[in-house]
PDB file of N, CA and C in Angstrom:
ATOM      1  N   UNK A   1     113.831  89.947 122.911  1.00  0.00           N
ATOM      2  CA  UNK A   1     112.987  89.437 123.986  1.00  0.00           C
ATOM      3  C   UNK A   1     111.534  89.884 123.800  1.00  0.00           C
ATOM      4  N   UNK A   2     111.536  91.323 123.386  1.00  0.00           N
ATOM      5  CA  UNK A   2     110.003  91.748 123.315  1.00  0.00           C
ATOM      6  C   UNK A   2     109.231  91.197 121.957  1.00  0.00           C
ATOM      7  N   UNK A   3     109.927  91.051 121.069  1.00  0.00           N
ATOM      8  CA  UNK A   3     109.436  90.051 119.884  1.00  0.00           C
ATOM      9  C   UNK A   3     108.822  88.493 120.473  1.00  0.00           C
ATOM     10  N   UNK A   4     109.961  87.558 120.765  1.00  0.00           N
ATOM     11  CA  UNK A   4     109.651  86.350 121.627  1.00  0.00           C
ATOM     12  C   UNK A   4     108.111  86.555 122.276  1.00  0.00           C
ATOM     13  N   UNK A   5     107.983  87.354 123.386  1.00  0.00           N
ATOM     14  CA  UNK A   5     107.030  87.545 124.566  1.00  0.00           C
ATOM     15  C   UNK A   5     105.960  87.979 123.165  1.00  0.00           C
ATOM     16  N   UNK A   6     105.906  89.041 122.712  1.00  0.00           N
ATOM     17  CA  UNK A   6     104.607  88.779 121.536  1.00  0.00           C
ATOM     18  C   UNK A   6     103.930  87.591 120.644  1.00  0.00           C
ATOM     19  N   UNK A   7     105.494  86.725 120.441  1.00  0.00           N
ATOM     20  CA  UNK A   7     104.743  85.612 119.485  1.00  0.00           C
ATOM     21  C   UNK A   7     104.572  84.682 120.542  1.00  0.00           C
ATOM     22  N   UNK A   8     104.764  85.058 121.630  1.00  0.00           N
ATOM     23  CA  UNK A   8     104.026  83.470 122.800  1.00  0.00           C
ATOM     24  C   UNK A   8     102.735  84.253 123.264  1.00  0.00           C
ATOM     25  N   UNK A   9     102.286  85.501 122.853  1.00  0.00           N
ATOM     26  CA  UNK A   9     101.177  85.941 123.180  1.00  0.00           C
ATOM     27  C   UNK A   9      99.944  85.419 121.777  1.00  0.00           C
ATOM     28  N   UNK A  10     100.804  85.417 120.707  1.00  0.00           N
ATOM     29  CA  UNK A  10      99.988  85.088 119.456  1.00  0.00           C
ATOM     30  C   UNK A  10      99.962  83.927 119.462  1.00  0.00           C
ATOM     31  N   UNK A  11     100.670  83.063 119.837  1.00  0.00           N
ATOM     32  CA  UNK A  11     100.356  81.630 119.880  1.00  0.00           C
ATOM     33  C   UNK A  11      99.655  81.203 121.089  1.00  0.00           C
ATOM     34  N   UNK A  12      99.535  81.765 122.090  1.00  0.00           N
ATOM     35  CA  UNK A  12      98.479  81.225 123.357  1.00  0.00           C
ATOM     36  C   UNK A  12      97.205  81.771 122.677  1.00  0.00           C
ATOM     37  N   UNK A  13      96.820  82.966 122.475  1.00  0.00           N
ATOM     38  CA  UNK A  13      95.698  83.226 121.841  1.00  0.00           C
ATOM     39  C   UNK A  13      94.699  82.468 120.506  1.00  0.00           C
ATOM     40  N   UNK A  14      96.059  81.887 120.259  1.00  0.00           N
ATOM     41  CA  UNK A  14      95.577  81.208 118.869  1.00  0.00           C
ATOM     42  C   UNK A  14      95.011  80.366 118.944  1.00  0.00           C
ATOM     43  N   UNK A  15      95.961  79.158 119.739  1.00  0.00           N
ATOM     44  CA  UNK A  15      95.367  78.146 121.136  1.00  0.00           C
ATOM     45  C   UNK A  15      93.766  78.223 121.605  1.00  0.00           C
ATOM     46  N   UNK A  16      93.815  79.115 122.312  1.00  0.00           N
ATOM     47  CA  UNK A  16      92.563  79.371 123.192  1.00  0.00           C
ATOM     48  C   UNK A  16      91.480  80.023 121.884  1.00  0.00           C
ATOM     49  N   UNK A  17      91.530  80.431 121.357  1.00  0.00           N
ATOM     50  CA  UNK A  17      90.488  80.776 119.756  1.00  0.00           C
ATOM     51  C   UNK A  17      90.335  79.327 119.282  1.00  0.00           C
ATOM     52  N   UNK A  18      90.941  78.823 118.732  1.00  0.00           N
ATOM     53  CA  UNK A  18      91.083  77.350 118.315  1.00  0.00           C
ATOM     54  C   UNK A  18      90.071  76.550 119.345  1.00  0.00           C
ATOM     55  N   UNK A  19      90.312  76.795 120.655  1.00  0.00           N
ATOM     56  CA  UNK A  19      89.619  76.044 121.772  1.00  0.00           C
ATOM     57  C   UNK A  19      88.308  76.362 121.936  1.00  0.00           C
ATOM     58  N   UNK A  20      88.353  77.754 121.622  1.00  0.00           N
ATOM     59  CA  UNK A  20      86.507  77.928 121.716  1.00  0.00           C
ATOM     60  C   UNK A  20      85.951  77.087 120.440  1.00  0.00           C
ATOM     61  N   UNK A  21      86.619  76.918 119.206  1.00  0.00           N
ATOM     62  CA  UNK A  21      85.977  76.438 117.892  1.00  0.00           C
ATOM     63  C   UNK A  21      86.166  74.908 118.476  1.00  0.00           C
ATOM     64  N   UNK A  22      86.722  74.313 119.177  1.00  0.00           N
ATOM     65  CA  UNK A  22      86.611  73.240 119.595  1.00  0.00           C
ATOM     66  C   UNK A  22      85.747  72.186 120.591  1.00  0.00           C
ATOM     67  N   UNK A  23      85.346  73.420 121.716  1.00  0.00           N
ATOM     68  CA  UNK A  23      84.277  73.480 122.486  1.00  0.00           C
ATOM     69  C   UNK A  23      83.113  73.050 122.392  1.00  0.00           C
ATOM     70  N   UNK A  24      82.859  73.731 121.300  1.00  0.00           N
ATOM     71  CA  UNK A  24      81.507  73.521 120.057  1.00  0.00           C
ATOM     72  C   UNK A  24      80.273  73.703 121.189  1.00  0.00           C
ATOM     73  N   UNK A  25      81.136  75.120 121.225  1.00  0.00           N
ATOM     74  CA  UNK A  25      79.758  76.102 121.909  1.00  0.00           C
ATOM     75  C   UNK A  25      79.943  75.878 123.510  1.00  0.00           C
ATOM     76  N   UNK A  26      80.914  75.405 124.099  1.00  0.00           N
ATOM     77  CA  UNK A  26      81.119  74.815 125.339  1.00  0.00           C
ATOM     78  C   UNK A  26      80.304  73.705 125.635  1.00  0.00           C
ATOM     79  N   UNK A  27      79.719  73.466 124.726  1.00  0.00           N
ATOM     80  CA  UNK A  27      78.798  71.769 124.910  1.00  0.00           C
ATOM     81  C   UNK A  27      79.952  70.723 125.626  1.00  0.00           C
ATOM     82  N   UNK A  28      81.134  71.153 125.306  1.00  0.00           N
ATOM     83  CA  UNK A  28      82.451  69.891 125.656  1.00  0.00           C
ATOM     84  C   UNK A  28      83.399  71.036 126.735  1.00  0.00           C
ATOM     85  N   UNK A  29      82.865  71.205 127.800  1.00  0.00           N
ATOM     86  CA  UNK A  29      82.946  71.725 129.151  1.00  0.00           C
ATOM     87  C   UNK A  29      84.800  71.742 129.096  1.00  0.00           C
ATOM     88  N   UNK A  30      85.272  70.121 129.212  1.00  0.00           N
ATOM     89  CA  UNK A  30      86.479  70.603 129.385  1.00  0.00           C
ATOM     90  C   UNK A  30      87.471  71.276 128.608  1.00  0.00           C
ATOM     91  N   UNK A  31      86.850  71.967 127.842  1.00  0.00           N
ATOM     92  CA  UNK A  31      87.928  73.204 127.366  1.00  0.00           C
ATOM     93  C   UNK A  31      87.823  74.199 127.878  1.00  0.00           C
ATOM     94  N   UNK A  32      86.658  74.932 128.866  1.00  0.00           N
ATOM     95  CA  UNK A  32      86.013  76.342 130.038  1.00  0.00           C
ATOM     96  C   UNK A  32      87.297  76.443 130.369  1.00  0.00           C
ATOM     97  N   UNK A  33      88.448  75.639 131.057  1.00  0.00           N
ATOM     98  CA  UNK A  33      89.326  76.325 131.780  1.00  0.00           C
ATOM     99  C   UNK A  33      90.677  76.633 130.993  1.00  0.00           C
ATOM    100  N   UNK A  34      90.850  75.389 129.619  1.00  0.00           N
ATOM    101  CA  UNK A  34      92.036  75.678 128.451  1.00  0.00           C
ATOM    102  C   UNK A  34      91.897  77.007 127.976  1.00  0.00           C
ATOM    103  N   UNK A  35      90.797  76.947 127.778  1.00  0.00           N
ATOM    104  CA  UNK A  35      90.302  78.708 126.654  1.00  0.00           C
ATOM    105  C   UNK A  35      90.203  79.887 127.649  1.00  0.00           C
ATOM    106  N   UNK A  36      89.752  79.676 128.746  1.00  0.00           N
ATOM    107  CA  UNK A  36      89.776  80.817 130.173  1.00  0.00           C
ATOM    108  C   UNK A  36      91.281  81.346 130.135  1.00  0.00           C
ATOM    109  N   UNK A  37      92.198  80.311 130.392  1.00  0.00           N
ATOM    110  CA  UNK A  37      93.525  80.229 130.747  1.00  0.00           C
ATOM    111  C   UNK A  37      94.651  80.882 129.422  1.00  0.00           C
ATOM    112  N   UNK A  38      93.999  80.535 128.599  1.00  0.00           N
ATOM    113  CA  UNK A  38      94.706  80.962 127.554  1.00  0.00           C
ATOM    114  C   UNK A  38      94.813  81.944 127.002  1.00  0.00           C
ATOM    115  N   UNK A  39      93.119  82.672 127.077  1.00  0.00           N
ATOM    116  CA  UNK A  39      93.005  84.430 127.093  1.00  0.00           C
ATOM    117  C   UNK A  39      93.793  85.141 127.998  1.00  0.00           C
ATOM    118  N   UNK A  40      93.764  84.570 129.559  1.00  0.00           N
ATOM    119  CA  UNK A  40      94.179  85.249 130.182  1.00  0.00           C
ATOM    120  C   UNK A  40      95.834  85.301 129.897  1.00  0.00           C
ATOM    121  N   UNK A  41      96.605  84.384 129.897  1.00  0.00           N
ATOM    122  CA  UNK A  41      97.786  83.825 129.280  1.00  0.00           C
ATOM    123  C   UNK A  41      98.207  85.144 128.668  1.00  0.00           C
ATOM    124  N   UNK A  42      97.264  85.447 127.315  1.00  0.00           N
ATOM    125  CA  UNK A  42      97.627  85.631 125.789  1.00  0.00           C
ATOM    126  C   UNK A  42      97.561  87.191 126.065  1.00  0.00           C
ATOM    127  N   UNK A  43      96.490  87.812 126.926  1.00  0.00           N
ATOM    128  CA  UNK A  43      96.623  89.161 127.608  1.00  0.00           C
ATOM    129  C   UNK A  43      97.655  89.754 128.246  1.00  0.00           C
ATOM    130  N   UNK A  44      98.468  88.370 129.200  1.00  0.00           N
ATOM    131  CA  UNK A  44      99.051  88.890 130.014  1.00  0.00           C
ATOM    132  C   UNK A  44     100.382  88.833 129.224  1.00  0.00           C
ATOM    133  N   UNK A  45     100.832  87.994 128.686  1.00  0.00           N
ATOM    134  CA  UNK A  45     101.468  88.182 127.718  1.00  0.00           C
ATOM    135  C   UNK A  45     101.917  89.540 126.616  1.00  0.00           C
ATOM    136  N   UNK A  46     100.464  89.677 125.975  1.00  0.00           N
ATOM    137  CA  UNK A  46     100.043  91.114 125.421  1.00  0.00           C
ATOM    138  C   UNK A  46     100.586  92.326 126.446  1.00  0.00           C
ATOM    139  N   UNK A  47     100.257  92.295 127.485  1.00  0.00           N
ATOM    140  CA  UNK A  47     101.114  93.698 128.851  1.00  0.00           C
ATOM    141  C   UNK A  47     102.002  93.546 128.281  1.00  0.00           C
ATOM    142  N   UNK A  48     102.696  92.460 128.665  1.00  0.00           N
ATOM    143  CA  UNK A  48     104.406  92.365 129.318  1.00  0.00           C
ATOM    144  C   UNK A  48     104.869  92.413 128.134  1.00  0.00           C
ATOM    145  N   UNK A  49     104.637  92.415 126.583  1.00  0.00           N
ATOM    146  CA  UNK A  49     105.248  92.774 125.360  1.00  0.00           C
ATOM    147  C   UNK A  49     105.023  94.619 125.372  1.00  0.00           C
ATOM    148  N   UNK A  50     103.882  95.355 125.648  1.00  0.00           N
ATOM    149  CA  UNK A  50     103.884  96.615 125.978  1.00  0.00           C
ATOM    150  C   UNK A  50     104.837  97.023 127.637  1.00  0.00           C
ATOM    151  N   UNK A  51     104.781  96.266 128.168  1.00  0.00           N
ATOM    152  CA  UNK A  51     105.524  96.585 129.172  1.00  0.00           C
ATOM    153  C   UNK A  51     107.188  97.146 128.915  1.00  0.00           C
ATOM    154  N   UNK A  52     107.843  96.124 127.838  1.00  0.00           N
ATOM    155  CA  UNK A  52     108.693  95.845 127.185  1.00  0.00           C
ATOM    156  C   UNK A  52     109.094  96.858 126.399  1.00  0.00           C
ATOM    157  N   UNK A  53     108.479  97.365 126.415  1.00  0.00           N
ATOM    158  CA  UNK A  53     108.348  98.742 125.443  1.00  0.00           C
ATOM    159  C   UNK A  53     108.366  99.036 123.482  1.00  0.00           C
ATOM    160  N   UNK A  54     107.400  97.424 123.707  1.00  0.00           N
ATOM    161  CA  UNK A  54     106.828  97.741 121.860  1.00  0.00           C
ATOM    162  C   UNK A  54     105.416  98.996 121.940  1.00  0.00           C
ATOM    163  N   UNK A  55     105.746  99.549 120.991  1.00  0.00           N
ATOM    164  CA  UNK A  55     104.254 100.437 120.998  1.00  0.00           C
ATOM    165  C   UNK A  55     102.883  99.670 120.861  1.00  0.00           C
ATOM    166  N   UNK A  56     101.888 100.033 121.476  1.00  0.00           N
ATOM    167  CA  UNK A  56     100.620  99.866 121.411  1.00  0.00           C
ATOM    168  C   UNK A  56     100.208  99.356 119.976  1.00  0.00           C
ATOM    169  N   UNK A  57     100.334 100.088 119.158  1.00  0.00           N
ATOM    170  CA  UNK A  57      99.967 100.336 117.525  1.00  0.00           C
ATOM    171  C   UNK A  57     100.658  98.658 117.203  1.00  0.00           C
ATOM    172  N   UNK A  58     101.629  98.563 117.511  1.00  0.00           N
ATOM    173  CA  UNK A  58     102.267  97.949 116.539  1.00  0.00           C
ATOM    174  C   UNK A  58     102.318  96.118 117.400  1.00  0.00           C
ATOM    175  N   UNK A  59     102.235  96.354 118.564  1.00  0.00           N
ATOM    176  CA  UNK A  59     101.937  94.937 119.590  1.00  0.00           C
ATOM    177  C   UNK A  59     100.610  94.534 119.187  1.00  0.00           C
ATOM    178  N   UNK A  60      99.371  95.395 119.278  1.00  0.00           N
ATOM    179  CA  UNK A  60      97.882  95.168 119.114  1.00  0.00           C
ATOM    180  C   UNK A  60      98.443  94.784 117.842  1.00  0.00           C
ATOM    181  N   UNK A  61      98.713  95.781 116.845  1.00  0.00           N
ATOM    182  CA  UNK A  61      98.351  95.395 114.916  1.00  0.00           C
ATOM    183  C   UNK A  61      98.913  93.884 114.898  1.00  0.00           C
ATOM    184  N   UNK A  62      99.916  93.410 115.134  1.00  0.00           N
ATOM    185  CA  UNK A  62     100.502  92.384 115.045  1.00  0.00           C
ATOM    186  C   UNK A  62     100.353  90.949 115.530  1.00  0.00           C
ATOM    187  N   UNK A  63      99.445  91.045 116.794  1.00  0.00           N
ATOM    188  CA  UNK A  63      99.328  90.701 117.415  1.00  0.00           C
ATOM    189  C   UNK A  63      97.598  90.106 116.928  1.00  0.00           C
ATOM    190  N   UNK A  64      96.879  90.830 116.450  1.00  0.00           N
ATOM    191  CA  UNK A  64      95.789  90.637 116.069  1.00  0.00           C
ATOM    192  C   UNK A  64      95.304  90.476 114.623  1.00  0.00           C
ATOM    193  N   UNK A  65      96.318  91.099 113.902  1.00  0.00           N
ATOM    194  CA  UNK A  65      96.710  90.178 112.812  1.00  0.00           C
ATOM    195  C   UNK A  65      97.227  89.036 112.457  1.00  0.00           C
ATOM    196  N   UNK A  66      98.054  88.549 113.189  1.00  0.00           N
ATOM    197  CA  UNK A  66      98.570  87.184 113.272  1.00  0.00           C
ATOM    198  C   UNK A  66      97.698  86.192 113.725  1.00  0.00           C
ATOM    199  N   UNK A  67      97.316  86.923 114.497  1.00  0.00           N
ATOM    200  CA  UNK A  67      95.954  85.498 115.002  1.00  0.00           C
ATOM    201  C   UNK A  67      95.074  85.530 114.187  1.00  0.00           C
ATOM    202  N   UNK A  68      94.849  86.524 113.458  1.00  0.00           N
ATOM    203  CA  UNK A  68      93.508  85.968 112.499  1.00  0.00           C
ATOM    204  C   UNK A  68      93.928  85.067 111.328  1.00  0.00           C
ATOM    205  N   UNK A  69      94.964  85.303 111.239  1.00  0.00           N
ATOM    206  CA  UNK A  69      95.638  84.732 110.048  1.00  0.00           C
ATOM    207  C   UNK A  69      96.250  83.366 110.203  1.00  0.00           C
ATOM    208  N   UNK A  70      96.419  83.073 111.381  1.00  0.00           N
ATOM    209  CA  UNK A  70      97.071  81.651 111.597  1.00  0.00           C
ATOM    210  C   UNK A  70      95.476  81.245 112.101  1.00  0.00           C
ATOM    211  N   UNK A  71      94.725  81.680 113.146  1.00  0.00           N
ATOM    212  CA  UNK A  71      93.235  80.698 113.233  1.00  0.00           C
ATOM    213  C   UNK A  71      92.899  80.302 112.027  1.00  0.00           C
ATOM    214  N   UNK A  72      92.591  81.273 110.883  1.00  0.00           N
ATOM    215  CA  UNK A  72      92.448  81.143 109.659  1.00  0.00           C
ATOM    216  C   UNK A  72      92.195  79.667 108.986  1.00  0.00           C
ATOM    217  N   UNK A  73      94.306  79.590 108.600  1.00  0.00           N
ATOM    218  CA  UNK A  73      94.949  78.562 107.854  1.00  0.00           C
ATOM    219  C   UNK A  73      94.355  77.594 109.305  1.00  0.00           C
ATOM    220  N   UNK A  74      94.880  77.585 110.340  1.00  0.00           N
ATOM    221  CA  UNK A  74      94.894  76.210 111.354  1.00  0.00           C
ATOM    222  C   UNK A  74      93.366  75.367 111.046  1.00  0.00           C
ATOM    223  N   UNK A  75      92.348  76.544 111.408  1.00  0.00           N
ATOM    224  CA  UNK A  75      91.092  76.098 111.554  1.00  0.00           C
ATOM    225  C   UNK A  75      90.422  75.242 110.146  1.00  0.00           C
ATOM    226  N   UNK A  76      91.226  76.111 108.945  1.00  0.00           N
ATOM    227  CA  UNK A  76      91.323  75.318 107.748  1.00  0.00           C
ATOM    228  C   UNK A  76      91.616  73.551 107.722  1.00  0.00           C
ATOM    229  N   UNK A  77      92.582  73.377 108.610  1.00  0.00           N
ATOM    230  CA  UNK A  77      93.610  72.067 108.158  1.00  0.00           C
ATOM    231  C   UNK A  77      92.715  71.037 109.289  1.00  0.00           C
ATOM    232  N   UNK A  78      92.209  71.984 110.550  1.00  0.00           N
ATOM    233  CA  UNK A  78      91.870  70.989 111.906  1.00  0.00           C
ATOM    234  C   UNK A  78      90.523  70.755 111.772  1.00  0.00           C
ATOM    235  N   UNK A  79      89.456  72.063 111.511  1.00  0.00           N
ATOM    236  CA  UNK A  79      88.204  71.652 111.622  1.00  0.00           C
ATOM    237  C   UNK A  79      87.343  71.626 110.217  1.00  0.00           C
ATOM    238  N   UNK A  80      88.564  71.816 109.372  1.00  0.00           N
ATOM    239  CA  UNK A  80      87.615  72.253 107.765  1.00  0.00           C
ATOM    240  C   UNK A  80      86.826  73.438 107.274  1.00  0.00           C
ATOM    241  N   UNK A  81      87.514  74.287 108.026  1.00  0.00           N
ATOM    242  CA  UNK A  81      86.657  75.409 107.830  1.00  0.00           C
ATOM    243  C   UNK A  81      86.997  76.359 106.768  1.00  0.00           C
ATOM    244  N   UNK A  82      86.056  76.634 105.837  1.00  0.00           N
ATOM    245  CA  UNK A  82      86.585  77.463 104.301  1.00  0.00           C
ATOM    246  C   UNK A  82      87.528  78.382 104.855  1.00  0.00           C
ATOM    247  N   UNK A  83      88.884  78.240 103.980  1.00  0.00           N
ATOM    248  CA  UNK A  83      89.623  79.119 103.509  1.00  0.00           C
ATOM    249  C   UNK A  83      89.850  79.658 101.942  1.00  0.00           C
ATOM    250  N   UNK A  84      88.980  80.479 101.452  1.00  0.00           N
ATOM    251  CA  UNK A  84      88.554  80.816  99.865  1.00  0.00           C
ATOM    252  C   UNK A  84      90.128  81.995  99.586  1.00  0.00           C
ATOM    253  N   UNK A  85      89.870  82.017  98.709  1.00  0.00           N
ATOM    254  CA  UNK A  85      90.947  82.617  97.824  1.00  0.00           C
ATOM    255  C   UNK A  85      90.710  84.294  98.482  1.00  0.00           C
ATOM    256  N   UNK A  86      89.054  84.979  98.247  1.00  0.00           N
ATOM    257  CA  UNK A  86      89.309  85.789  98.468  1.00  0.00           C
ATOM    258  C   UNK A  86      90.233  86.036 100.254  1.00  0.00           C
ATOM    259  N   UNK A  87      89.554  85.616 101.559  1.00  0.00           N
ATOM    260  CA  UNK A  87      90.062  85.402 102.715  1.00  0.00           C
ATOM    261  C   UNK A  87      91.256  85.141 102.428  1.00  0.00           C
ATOM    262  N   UNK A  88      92.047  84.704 101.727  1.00  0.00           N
ATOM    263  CA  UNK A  88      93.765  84.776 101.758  1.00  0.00           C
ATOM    264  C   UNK A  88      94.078  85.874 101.520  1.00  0.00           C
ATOM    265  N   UNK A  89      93.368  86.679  99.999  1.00  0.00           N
ATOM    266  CA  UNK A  89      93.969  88.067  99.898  1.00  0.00           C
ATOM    267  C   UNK A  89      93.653  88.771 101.139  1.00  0.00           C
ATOM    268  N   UNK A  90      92.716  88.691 101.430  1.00  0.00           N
ATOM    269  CA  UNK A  90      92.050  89.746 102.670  1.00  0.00           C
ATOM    270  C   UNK A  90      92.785  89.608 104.351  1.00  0.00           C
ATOM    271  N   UNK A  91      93.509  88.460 104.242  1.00  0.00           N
ATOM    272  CA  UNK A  91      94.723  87.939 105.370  1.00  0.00           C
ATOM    273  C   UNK A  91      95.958  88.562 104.828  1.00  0.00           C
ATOM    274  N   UNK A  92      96.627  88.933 103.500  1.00  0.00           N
ATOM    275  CA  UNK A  92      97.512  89.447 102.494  1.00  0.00           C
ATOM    276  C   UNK A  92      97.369  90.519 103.259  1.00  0.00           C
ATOM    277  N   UNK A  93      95.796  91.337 103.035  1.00  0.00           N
ATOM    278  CA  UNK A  93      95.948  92.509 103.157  1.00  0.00           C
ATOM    279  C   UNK A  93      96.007  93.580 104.787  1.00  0.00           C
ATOM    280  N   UNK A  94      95.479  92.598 105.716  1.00  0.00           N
ATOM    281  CA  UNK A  94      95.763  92.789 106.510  1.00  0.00           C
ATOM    282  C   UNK A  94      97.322  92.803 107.091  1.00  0.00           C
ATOM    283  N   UNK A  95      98.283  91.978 106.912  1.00  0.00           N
ATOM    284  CA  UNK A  95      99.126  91.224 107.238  1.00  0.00           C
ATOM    285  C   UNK A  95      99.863  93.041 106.559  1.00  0.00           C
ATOM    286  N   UNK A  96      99.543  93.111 105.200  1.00  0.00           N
ATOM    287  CA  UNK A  96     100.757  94.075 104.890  1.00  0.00           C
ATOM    288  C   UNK A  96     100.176  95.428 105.635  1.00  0.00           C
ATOM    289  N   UNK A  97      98.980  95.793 105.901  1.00  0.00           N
ATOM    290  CA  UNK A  97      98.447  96.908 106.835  1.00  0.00           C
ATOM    291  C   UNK A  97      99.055  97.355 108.044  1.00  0.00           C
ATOM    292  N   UNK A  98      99.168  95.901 108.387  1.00  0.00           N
ATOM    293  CA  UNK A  98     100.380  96.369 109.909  1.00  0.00           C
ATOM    294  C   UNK A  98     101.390  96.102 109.634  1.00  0.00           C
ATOM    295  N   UNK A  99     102.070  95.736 108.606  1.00  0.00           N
ATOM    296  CA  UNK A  99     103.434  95.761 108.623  1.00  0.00           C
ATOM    297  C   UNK A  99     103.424  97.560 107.681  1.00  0.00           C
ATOM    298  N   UNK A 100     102.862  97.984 107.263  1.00  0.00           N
ATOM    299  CA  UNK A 100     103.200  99.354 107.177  1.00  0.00           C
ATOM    300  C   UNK A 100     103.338 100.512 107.972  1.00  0.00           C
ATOM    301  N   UNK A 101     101.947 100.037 109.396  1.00  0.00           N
ATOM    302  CA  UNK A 101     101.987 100.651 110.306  1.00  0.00           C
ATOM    303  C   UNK A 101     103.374 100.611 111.484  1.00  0.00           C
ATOM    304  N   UNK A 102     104.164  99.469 111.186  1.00  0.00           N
ATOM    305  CA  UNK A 102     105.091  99.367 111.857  1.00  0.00           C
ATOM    306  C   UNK A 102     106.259  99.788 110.989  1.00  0.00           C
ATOM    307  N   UNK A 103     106.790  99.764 110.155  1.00  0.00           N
ATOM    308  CA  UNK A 103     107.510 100.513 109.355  1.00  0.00           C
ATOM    309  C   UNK A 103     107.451 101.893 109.326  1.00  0.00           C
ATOM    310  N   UNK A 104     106.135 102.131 109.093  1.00  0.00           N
ATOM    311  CA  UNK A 104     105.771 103.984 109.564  1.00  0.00           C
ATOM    312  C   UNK A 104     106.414 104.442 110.898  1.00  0.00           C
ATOM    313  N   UNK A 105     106.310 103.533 112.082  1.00  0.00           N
ATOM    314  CA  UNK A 105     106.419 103.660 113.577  1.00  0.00           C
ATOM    315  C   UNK A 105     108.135 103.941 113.845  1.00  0.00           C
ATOM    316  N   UNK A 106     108.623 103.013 113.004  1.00  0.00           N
ATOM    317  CA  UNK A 106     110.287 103.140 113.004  1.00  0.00           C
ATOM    318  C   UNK A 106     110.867 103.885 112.686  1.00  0.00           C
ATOM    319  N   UNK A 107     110.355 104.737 111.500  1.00  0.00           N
ATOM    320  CA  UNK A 107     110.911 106.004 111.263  1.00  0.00           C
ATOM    321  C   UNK A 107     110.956 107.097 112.639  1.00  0.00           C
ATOM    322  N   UNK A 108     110.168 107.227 113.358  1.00  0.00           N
ATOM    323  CA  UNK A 108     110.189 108.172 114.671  1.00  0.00           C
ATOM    324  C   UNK A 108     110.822 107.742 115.545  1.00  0.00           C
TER     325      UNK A 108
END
Protein backbone atom coordinates (compact mmCIF):
# COMPACT_ATOMS: atom_id res chain seq x y z
CA UNK A 1 0.00 0.00 0.00
CA UNK A 2 2.79 2.43 0.99
CA UNK A 3 4.61 1.74 -2.35
CA UNK A 4 1.13 2.32 -4.42
CA UNK A 5 0.44 5.81 -2.35
CA UNK A 6 4.22 6.88 -3.40
CA UNK A 7 3.94 6.09 -7.09
CA UNK A 8 0.45 8.07 -7.21
CA UNK A 9 2.49 10.77 -5.50
CA UNK A 10 5.22 10.51 -8.41
CA UNK A 11 2.82 10.45 -10.97
CA UNK A 12 0.57 13.50 -9.78
CA UNK A 13 3.76 15.44 -9.46
CA UNK A 14 4.91 14.51 -12.74
CA UNK A 15 1.53 15.66 -14.09
CA UNK A 16 1.58 18.99 -12.49
CA UNK A 17 5.65 19.58 -13.56
CA UNK A 18 4.61 18.61 -17.05
CA UNK A 19 1.73 21.30 -16.54
CA UNK A 20 3.86 24.10 -15.59
CA UNK A 21 6.08 23.21 -18.97
CA UNK A 22 2.78 23.37 -20.57
CA UNK A 23 1.49 26.61 -19.26
CA UNK A 24 4.26 28.27 -21.04
CA UNK A 25 4.88 30.49 -18.24
CA UNK A 26 1.11 30.56 -17.21
CA UNK A 27 0.48 32.65 -20.38
CA UNK A 28 -2.35 29.61 -20.85
CA UNK A 29 -4.12 30.40 -17.38
CA UNK A 30 -6.08 27.25 -17.52
CA UNK A 31 -3.56 25.06 -16.20
CA UNK A 32 -3.18 27.72 -12.53
CA UNK A 33 -5.59 25.30 -11.00
CA UNK A 34 -4.32 21.57 -12.82
CA UNK A 35 -0.68 22.40 -11.60
CA UNK A 36 -1.98 24.13 -8.08
CA UNK A 37 -3.97 20.89 -7.56
CA UNK A 38 -1.52 18.58 -8.45
CA UNK A 39 1.34 19.86 -6.15
CA UNK A 40 -0.92 19.89 -3.61
CA UNK A 41 -2.22 16.27 -4.60
CA UNK A 42 1.50 15.04 -5.01
CA UNK A 43 2.45 16.53 -1.31
CA UNK A 44 -0.32 15.19 0.20
CA UNK A 45 0.23 12.12 -1.16
CA UNK A 46 4.09 12.48 -0.24
CA UNK A 47 2.60 12.67 3.92
CA UNK A 48 0.42 9.84 3.68
CA UNK A 49 3.37 7.57 2.06
CA UNK A 50 5.53 8.93 5.30
CA UNK A 51 2.55 8.61 7.29
CA UNK A 52 2.60 4.95 6.20
CA UNK A 53 5.68 4.52 7.59
CA UNK A 54 8.32 4.62 4.56
CA UNK A 55 11.34 6.59 5.85
CA UNK A 56 11.89 10.14 4.93
CA UNK A 57 15.31 9.27 3.11
CA UNK A 58 13.96 6.86 1.04
CA UNK A 59 10.05 8.41 0.13
CA UNK A 60 11.86 11.98 -0.68
CA UNK A 61 15.02 9.97 -2.66
CA UNK A 62 12.52 8.13 -4.67
CA UNK A 63 10.15 10.16 -5.00
CA UNK A 64 12.29 12.94 -6.43
CA UNK A 65 14.20 10.89 -8.38
CA UNK A 66 11.55 9.44 -10.26
CA UNK A 67 10.14 12.57 -11.21
CA UNK A 68 13.10 13.88 -12.61
CA UNK A 69 13.56 11.04 -14.55
CA UNK A 70 10.18 10.40 -15.99
CA UNK A 71 9.65 14.60 -16.61
CA UNK A 72 12.87 13.97 -18.31
CA UNK A 73 11.96 11.07 -20.94
CA UNK A 74 7.99 12.51 -21.01
CA UNK A 75 9.02 16.12 -21.70
CA UNK A 76 11.39 14.51 -24.34
CA UNK A 77 8.49 12.65 -26.37
CA UNK A 78 5.61 15.71 -25.57
CA UNK A 79 7.40 18.97 -25.86
CA UNK A 80 10.85 18.06 -27.54
CA UNK A 81 12.90 18.86 -25.08
CA UNK A 82 16.76 17.54 -25.29
CA UNK A 83 17.30 14.37 -23.79
CA UNK A 84 21.37 13.93 -24.54
CA UNK A 85 23.15 10.89 -23.71
CA UNK A 86 24.99 12.54 -21.05
CA UNK A 87 21.31 13.44 -18.96
CA UNK A 88 20.47 9.67 -19.30
CA UNK A 89 23.68 8.67 -17.55
CA UNK A 90 23.15 11.43 -15.04
CA UNK A 91 19.21 10.03 -14.58
CA UNK A 92 21.33 6.31 -14.37
CA UNK A 93 23.08 7.90 -11.78
CA UNK A 94 20.76 9.32 -9.78
CA UNK A 95 18.22 6.53 -10.06
CA UNK A 96 21.08 4.04 -8.67
CA UNK A 97 21.96 6.81 -5.72
CA UNK A 98 18.70 6.18 -4.16
CA UNK A 99 18.33 2.89 -4.79
CA UNK A 100 21.53 2.44 -2.64
CA UNK A 101 20.29 4.69 -0.12
CA UNK A 102 17.38 2.44 0.22
CA UNK A 103 19.13 -0.78 0.28
CA UNK A 104 21.51 0.79 2.93
CA UNK A 105 18.07 1.70 4.93
CA UNK A 106 16.95 -2.08 4.91
CA UNK A 107 19.68 -3.41 6.45
CA UNK A 108 18.56 -1.54 9.93
Amino acid sequence: MTWLVLALAIGVEVFATLGLRASDGFRKRAWIVPVAAGYLASFYLLWLTLALGMPVGVAYGVWTACGVALVAVIARYVFGDPLTVTMLIGIGLVIAGVLTIELAGAGH
